[in-house]
PDB file of N, CA and C in Angstrom:
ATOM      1  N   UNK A   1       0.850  -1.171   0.000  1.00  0.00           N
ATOM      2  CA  UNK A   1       0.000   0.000   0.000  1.00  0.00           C
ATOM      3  C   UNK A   1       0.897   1.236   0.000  1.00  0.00           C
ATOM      4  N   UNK A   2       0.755   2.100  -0.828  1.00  0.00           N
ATOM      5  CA  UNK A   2       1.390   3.355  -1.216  1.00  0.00           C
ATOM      6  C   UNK A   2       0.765   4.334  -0.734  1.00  0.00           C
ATOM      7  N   UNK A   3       1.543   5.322   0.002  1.00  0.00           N
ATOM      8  CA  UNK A   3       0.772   6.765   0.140  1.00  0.00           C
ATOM      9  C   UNK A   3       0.072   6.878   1.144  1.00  0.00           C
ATOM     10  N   UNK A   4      -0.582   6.017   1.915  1.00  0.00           N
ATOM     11  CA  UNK A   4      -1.410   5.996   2.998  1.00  0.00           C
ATOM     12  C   UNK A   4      -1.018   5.059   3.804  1.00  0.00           C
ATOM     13  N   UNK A   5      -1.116   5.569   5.518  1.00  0.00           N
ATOM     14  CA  UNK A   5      -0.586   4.087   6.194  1.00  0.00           C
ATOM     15  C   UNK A   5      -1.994   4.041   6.908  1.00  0.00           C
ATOM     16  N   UNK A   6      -1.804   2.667   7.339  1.00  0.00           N
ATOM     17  CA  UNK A   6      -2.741   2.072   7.796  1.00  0.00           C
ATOM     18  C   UNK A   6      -2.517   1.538   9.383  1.00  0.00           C
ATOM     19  N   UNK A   7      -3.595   1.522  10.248  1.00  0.00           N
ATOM     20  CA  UNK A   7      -2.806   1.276  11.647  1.00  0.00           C
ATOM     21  C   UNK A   7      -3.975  -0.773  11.299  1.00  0.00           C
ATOM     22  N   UNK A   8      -2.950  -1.346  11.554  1.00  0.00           N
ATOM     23  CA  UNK A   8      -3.566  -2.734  11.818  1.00  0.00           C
ATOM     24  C   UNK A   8      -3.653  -3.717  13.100  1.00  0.00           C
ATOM     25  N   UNK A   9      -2.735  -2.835  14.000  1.00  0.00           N
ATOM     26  CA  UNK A   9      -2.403  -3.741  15.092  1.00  0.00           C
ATOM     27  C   UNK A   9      -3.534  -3.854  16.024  1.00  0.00           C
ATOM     28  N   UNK A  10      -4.066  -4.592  16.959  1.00  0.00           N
ATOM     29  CA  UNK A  10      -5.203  -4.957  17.552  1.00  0.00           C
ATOM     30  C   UNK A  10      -6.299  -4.536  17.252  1.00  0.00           C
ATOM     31  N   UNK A  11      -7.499  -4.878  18.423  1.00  0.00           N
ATOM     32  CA  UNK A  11      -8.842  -5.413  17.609  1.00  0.00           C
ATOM     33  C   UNK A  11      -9.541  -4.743  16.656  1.00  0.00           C
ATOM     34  N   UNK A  12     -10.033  -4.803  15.839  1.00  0.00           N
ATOM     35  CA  UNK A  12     -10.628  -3.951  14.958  1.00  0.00           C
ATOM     36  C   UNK A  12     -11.860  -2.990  16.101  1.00  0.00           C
ATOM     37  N   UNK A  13     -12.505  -3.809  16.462  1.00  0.00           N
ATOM     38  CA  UNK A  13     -14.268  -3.152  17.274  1.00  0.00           C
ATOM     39  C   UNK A  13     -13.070  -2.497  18.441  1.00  0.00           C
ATOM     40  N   UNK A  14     -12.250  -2.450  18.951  1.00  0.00           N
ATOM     41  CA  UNK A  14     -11.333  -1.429  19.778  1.00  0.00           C
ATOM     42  C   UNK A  14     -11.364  -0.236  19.285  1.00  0.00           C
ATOM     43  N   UNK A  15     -10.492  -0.394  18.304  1.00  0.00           N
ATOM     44  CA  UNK A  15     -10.117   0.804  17.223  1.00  0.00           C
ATOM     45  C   UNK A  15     -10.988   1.089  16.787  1.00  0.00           C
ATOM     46  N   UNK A  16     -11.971   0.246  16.086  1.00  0.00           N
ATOM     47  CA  UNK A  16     -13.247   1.591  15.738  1.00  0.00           C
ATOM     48  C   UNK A  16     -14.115   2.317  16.575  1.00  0.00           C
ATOM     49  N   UNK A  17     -14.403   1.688  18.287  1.00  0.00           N
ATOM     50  CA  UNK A  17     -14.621   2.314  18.893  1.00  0.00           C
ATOM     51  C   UNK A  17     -14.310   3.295  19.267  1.00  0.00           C
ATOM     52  N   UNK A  18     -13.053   3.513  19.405  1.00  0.00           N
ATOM     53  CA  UNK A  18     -11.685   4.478  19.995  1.00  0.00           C
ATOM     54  C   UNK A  18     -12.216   5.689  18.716  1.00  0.00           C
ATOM     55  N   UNK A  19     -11.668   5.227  17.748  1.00  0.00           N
ATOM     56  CA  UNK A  19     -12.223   6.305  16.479  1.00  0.00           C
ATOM     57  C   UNK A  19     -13.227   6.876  16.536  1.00  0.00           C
ATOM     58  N   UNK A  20     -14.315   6.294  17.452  1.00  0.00           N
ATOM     59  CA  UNK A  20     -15.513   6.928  16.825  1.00  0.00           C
ATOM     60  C   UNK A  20     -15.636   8.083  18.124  1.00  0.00           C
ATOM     61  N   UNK A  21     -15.500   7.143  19.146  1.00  0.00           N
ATOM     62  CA  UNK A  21     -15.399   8.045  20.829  1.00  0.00           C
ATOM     63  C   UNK A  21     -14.351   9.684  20.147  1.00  0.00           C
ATOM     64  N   UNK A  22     -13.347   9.427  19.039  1.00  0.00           N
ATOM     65  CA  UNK A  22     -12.254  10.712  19.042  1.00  0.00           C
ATOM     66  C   UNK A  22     -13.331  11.335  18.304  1.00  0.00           C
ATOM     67  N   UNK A  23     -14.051  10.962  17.148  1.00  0.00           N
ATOM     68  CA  UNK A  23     -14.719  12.090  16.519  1.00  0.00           C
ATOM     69  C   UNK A  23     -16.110  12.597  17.268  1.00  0.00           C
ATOM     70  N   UNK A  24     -16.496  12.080  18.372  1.00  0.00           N
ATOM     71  CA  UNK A  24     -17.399  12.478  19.447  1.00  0.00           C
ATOM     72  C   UNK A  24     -16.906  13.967  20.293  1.00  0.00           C
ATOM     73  N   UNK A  25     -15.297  13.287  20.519  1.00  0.00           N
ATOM     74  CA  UNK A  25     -14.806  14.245  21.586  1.00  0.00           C
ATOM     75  C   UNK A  25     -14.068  15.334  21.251  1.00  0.00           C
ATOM     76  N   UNK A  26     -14.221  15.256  19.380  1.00  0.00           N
ATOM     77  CA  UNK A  26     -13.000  16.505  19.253  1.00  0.00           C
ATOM     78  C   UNK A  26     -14.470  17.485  18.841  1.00  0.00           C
ATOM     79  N   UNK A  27     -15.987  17.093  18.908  1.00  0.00           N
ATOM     80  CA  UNK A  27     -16.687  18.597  18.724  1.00  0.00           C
ATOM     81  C   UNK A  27     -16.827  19.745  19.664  1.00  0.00           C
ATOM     82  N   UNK A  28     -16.128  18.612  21.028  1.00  0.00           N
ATOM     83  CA  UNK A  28     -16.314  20.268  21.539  1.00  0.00           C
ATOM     84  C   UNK A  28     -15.854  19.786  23.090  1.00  0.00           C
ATOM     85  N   UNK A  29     -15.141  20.780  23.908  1.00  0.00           N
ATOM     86  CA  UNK A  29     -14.540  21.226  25.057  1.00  0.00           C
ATOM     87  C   UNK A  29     -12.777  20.943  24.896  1.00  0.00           C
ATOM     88  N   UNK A  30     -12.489  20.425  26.011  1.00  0.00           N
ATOM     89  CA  UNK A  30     -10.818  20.584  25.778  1.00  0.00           C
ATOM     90  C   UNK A  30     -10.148  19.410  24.621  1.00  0.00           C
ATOM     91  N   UNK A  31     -11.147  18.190  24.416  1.00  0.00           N
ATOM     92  CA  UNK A  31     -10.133  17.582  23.007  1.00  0.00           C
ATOM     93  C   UNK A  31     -10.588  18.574  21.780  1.00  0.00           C
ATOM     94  N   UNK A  32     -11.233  19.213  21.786  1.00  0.00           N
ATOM     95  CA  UNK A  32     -11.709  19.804  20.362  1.00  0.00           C
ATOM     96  C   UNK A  32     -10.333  20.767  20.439  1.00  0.00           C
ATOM     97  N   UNK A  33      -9.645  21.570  21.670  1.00  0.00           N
ATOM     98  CA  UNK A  33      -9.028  22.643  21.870  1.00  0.00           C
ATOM     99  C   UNK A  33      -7.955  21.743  21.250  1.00  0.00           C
ATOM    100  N   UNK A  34      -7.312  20.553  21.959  1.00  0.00           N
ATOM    101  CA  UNK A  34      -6.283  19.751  21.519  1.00  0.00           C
ATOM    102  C   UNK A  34      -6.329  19.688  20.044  1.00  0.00           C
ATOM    103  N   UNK A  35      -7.038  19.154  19.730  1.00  0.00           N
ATOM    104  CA  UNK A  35      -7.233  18.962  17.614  1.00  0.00           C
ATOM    105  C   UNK A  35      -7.085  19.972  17.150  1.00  0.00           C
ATOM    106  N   UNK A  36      -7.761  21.066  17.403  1.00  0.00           N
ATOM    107  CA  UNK A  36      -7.356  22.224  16.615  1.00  0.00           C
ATOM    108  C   UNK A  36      -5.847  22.808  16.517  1.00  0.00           C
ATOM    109  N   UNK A  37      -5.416  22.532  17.466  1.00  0.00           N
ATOM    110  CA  UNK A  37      -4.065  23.006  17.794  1.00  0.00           C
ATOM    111  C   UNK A  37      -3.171  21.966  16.998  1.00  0.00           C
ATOM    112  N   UNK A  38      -3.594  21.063  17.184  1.00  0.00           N
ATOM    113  CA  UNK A  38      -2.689  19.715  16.002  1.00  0.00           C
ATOM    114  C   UNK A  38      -3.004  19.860  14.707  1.00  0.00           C
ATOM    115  N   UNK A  39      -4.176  20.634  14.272  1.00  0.00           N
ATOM    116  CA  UNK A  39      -4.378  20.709  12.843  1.00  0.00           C
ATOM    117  C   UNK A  39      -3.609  22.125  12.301  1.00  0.00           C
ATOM    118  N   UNK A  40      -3.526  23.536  13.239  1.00  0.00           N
ATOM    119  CA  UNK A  40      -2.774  24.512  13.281  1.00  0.00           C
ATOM    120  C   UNK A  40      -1.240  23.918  13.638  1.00  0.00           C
ATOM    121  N   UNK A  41      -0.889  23.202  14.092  1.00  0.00           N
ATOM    122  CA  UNK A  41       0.504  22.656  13.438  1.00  0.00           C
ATOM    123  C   UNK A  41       1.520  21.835  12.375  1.00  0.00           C
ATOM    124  N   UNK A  42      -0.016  21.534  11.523  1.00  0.00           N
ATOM    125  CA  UNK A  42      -0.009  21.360  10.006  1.00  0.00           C
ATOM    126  C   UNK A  42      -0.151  19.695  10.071  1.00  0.00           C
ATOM    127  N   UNK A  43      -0.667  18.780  11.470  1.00  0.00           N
ATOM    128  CA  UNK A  43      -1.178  17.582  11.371  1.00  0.00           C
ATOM    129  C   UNK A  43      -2.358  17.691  10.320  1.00  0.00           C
ATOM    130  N   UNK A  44      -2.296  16.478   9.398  1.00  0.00           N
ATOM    131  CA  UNK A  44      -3.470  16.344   8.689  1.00  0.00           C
ATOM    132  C   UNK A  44      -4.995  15.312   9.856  1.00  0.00           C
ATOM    133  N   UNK A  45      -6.261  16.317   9.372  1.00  0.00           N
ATOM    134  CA  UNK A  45      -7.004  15.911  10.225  1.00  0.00           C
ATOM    135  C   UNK A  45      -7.425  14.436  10.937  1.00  0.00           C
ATOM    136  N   UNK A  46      -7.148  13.373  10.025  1.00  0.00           N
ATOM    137  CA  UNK A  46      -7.086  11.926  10.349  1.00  0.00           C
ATOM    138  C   UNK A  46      -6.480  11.969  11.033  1.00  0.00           C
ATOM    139  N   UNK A  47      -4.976  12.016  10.970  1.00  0.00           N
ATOM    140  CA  UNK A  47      -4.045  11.923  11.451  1.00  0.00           C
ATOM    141  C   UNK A  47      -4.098  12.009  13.368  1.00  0.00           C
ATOM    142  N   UNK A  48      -4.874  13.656  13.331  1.00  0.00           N
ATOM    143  CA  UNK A  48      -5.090  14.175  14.321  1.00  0.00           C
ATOM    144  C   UNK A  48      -6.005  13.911  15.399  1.00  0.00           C
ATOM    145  N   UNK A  49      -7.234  12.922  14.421  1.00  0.00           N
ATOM    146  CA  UNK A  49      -8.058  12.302  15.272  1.00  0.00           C
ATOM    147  C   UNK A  49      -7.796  11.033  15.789  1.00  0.00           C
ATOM    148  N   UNK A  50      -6.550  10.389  15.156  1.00  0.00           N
ATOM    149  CA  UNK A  50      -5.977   9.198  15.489  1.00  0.00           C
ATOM    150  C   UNK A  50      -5.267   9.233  16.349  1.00  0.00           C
ATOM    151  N   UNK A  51      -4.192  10.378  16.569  1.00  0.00           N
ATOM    152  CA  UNK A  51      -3.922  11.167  17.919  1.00  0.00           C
ATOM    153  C   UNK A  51      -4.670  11.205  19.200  1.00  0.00           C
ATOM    154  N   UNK A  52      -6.351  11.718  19.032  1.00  0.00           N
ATOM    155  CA  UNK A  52      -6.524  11.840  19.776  1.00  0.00           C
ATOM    156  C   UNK A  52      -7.378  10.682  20.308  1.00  0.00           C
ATOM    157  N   UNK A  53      -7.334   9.314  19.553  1.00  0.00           N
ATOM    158  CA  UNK A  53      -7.925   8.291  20.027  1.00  0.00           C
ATOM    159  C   UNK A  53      -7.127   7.600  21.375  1.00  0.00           C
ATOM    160  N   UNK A  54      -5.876   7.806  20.402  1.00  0.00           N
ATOM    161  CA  UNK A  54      -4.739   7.410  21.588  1.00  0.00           C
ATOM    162  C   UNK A  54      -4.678   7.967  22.901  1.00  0.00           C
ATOM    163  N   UNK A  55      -5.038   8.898  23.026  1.00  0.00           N
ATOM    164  CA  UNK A  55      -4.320   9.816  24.517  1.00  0.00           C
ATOM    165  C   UNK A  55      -6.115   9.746  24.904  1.00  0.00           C
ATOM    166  N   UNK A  56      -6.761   8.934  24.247  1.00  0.00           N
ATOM    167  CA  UNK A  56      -8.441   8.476  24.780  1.00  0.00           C
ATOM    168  C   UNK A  56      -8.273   7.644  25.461  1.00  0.00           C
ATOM    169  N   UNK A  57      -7.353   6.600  24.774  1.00  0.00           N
ATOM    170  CA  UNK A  57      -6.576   5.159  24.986  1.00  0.00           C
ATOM    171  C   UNK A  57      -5.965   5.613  26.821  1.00  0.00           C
ATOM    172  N   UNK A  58      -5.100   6.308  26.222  1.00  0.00           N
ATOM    173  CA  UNK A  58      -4.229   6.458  27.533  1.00  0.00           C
ATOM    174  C   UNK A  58      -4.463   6.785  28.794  1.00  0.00           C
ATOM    175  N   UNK A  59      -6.038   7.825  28.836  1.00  0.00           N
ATOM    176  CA  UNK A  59      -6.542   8.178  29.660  1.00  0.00           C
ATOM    177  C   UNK A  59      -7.261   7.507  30.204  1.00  0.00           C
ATOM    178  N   UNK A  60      -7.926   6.526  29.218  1.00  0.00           N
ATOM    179  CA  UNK A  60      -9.058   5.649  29.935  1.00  0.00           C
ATOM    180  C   UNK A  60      -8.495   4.708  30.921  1.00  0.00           C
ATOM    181  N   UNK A  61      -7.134   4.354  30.241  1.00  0.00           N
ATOM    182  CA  UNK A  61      -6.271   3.236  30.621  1.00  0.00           C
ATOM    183  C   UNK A  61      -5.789   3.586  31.941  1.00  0.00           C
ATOM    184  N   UNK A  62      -5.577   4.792  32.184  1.00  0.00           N
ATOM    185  CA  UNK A  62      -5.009   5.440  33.293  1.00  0.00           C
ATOM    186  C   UNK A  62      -5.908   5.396  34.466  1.00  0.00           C
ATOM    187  N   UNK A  63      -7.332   5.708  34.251  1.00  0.00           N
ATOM    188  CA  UNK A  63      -8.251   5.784  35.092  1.00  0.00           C
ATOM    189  C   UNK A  63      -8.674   4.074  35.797  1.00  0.00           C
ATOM    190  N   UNK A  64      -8.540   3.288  34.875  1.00  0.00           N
ATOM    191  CA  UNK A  64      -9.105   1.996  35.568  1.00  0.00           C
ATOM    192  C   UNK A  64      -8.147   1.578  36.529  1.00  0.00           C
ATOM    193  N   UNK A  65      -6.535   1.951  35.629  1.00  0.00           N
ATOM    194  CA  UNK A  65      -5.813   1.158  36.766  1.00  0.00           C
ATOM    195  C   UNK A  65      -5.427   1.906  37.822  1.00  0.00           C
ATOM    196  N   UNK A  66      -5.730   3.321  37.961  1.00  0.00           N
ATOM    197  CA  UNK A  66      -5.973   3.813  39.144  1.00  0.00           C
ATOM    198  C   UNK A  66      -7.579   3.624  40.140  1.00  0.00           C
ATOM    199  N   UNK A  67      -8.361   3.102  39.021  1.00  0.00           N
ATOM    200  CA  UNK A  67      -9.549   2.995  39.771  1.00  0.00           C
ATOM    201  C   UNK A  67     -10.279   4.223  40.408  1.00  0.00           C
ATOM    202  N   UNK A  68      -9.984   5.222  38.808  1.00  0.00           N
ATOM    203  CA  UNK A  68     -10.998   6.360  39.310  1.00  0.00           C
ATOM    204  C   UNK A  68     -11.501   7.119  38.267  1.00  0.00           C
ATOM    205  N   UNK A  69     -12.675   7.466  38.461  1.00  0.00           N
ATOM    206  CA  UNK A  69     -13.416   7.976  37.167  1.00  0.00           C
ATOM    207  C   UNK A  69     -12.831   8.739  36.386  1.00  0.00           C
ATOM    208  N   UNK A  70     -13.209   8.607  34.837  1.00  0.00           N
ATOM    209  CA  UNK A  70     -12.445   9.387  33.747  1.00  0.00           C
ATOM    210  C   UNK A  70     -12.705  10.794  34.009  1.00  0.00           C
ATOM    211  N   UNK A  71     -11.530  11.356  33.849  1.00  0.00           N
ATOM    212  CA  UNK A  71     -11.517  13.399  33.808  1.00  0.00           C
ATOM    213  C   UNK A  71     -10.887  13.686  32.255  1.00  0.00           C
ATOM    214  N   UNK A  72     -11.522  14.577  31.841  1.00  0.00           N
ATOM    215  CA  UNK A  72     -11.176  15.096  30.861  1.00  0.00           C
ATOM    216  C   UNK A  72      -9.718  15.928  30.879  1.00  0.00           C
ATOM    217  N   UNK A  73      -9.008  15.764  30.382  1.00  0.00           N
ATOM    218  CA  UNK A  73      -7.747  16.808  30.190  1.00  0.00           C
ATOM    219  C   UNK A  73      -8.448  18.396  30.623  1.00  0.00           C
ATOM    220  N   UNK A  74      -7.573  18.905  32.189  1.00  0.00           N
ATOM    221  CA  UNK A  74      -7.931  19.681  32.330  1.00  0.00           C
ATOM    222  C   UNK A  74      -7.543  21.256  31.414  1.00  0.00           C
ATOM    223  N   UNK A  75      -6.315  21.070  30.863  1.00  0.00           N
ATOM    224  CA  UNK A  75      -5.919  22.261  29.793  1.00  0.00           C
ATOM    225  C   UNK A  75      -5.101  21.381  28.818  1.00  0.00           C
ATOM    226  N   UNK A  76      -5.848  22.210  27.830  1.00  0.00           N
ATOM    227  CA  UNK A  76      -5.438  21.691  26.581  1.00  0.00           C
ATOM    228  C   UNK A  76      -3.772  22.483  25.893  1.00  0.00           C
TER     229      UNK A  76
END
């Protein structure tokens, strides 16, 4: 595959969840602030929402194994 990469590594229904939760969370409060700022640094918008699936990833991940409810990034 030329020109475009593709992320393949684990579950598909993960990742499309994750994807869909980023285009939920970048319409509006502090991930929307995050995306914009990644697209004003010349990230292309996929790109940017794939970004922000991850640090969705990371946060959620963070909260269980601390065993405490998800907080939104307090500044973006």
């Amino acid at each position: 595959m030329r020109g475009r990469r593709h992320v393949q590594g684990g579950r598909k229904r993960v990742r499309d969840a994750l994807y869909m939760a980023a285009l939920a969370a970048i319409r509006r409060g502090p991930w929307k602030d995050i995306f914009e700022a990644m697209k004003a640094a010349g990230k292309a918008p996929k790109l940017a929402i794939v970004a922000i699936a991850r640090k969705l990833l990371v946060a959620l991940n963070a909260a269980l194994k601390h065993q405490r409810p998800f907080q939104n990034p307090q500044n973006a």
